[in-house]
Protein backbone atom coordinates (compact mmCIF):
# COMPACT_ATOMS: atom_id res chain seq x y z
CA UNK A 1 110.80 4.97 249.97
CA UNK A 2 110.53 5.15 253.98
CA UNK A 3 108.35 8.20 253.29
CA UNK A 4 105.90 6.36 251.22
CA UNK A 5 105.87 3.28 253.22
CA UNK A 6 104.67 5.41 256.58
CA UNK A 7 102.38 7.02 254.14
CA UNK A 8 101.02 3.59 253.27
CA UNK A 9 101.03 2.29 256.73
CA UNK A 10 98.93 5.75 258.17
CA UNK A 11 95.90 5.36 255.50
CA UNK A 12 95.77 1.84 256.73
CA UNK A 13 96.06 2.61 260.33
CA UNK A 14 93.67 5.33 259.56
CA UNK A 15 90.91 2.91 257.90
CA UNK A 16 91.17 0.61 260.97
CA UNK A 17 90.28 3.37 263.55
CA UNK A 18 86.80 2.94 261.70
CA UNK A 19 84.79 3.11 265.15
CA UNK A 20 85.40 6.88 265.65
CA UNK A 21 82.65 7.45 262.57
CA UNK A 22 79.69 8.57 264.59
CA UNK A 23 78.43 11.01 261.98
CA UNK A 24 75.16 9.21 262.17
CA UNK A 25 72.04 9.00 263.85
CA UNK A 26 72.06 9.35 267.29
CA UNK A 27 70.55 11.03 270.25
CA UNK A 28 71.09 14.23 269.11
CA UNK A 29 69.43 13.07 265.62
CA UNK A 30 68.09 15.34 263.04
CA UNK A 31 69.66 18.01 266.00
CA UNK A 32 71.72 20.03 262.95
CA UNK A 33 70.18 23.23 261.87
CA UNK A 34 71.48 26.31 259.36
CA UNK A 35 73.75 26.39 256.76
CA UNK A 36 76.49 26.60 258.96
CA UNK A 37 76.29 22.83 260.87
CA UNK A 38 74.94 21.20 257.91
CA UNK A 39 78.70 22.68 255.92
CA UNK A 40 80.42 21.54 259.38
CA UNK A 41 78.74 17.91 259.22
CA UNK A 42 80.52 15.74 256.61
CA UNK A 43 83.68 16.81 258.17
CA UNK A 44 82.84 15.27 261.51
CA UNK A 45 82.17 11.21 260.91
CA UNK A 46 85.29 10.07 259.18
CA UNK A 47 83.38 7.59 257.11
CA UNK A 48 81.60 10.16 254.90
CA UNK A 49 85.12 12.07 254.97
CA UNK A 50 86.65 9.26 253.93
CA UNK A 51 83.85 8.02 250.85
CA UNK A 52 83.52 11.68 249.82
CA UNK A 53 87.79 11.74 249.05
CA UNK A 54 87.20 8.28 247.88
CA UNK A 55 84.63 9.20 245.15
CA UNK A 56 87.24 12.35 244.24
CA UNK A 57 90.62 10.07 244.36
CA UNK A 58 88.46 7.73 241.90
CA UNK A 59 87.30 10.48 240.04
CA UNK A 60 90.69 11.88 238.90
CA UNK A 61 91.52 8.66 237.29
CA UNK A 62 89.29 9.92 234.80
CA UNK A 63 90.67 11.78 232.28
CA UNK A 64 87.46 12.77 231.15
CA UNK A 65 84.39 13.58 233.30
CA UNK A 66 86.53 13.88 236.44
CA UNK A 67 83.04 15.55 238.01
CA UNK A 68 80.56 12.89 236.95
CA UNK A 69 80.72 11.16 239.86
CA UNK A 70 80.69 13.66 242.41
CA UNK A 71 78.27 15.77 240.80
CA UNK A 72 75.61 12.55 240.36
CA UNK A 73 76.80 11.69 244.08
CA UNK A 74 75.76 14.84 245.35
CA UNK A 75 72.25 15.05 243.28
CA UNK A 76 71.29 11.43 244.78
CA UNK A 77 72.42 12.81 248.65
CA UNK A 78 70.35 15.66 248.34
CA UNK A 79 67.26 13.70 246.98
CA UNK A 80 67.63 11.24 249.42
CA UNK A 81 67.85 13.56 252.32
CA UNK A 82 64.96 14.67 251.26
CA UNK A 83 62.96 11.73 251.13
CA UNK A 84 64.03 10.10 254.41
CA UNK A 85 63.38 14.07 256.19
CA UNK A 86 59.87 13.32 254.01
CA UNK A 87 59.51 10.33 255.62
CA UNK A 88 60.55 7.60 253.67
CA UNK A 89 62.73 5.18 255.82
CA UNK A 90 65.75 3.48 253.78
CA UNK A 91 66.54 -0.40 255.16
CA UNK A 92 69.95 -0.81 255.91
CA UNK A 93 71.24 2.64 256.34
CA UNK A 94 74.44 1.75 258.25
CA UNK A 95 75.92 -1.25 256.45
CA UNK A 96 75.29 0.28 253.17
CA UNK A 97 77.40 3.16 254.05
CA UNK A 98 79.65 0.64 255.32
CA UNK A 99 79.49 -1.11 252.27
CA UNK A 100 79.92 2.04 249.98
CA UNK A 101 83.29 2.44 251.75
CA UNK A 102 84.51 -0.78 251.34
CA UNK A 103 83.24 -0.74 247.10
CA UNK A 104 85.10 3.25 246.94
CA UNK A 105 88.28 1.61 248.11
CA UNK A 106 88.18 -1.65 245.84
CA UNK A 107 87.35 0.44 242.45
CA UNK A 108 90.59 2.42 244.11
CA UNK A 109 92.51 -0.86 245.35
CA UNK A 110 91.37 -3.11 242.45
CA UNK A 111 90.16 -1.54 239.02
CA UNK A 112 92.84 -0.17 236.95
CA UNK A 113 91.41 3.05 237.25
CA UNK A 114 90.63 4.07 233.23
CA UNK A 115 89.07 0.93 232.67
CA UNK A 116 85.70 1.22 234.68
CA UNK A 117 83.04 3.82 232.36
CA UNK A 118 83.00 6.94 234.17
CA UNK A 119 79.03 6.63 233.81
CA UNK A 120 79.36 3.01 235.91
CA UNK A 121 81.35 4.24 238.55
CA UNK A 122 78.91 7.51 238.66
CA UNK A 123 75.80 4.79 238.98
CA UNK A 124 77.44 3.03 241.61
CA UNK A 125 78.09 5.96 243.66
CA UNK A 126 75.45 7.73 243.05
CA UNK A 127 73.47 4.72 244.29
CA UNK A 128 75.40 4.13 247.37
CA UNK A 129 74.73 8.25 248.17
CA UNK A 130 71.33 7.33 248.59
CA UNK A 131 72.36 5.54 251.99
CA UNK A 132 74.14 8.56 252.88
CA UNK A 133 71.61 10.75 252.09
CA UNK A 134 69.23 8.79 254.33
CA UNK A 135 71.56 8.94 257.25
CA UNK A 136 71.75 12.80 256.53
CA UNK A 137 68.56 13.87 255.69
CA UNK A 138 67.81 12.11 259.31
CA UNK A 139 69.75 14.63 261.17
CA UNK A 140 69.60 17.24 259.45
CA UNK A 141 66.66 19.95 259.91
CA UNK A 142 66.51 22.77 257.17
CA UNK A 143 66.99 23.53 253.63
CA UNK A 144 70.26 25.66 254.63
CA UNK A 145 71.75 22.27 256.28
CA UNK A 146 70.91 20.54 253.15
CA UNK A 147 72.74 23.22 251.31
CA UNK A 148 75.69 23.15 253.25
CA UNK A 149 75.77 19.54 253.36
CA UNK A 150 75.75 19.26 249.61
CA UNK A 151 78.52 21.95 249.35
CA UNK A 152 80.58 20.46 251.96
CA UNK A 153 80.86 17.37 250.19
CA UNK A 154 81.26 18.46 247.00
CA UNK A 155 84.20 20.36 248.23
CA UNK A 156 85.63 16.87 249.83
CA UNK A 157 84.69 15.73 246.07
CA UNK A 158 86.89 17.97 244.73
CA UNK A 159 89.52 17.66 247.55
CA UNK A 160 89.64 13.96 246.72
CA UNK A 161 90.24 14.90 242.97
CA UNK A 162 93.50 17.12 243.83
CA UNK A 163 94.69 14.29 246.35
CA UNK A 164 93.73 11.87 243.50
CA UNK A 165 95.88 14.09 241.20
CA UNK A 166 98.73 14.35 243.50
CA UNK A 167 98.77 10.72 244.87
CA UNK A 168 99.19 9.18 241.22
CA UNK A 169 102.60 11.81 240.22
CA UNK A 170 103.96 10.18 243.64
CA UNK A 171 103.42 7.00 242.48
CA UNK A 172 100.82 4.45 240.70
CA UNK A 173 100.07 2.46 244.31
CA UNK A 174 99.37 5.30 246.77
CA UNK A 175 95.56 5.52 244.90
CA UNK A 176 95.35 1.62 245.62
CA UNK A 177 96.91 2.27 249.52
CA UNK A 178 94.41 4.84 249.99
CA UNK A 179 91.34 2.30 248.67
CA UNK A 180 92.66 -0.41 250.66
CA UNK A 181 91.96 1.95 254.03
CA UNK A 182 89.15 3.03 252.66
CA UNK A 183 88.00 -0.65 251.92
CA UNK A 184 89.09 -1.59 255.55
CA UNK A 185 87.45 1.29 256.89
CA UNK A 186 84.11 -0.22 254.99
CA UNK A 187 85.02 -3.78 256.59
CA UNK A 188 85.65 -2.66 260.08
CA UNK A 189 82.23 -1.31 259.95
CA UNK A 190 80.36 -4.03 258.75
CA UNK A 191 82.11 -6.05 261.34
């Protein structure tokens, strides 16, 4: 029980070190080139890290369609990256990633997790990956980056679905403890 409870208490402490996410824009923006820093680049802003294992925790609640989600997540950052490196400027950039985070960890905190369509939850991610997409497709310079972006978070994707897996044979509230950092995560940001 102690082990679960420092478990618990590390997500949350986790999701309220939220000001170390500086995956962003910057002054080294749109500074990322080859396949090999655009791979390296969800890793190293622990708010994508932490919506990417979000959308895969969520997504093993499924029993069906476990890679809906991710996979419609992944089309929309891709397109998106691609239309802000086009040009296309996306308002809000920031709090709507902030706000994606704090949305993964309620479906995770809140919904029972079979109830929510696998098709809604894939909609609502996939339209909060536009945001991310934005922010990526800003620093990123190159189809290889773009490639290794989209494979590096579709392996968090499917990272989150094996800790989604794993979480729920330990027990039916580590899921919800890992949405509520998540969520907090999204709130410290907006804040």
């Amino acid at each position: 029980m102690m082990k679960r409870i420092s478990q618990v208490l590390t997500l949350l402490t986790l999701g309220c070190l939220s000001g170390l996410a500086f995956a962003h824009v910057g002054p080294d923006g749109a500074a990322h080139h080859g396949f090999t820093e655009g791979f390296s680049h969800p890793f190293t802003g622990l708010d994508h890290l932490a919506a990417m294992l979000a959308v895969g925790i969520w997504s093993a609640g499924s029993a069906r369609r476990q890679w809906l989600a991710p996979a419609v997540f992944v089309i929309m950052l891709l397109a998106a990256a691609l239309l802000a490196q086009g040009g296309l400027v996306f308002p809000a950039v920031e709090p709507m990633i902030a706000a994606s985070l704090v949305a993964a960890g309620l479906l995770l905190l809140l919904t029972p997790l079979q109830q929510l369509p696998p098709a809604v939850g894939a909609l609502l991610m996939g339209g909060f990956a536009l945001f991310h997409g934005a922010a990526h497709g800003q620093e990123l310079a190159g189809a290889g980056a773009l490639i290794g972006m989209g494979l590096a978070t579709a392996l968090l994707h499917g990272l989150g679905i094996a800790l989604g897996h794993a979480l729920r044979r330990w027990s039916i509230w580590l899921p919800r403890a890992a949405g509520a950092g998540v969520a907090l995560m999204g709130i410290g940001l907006l804040a």
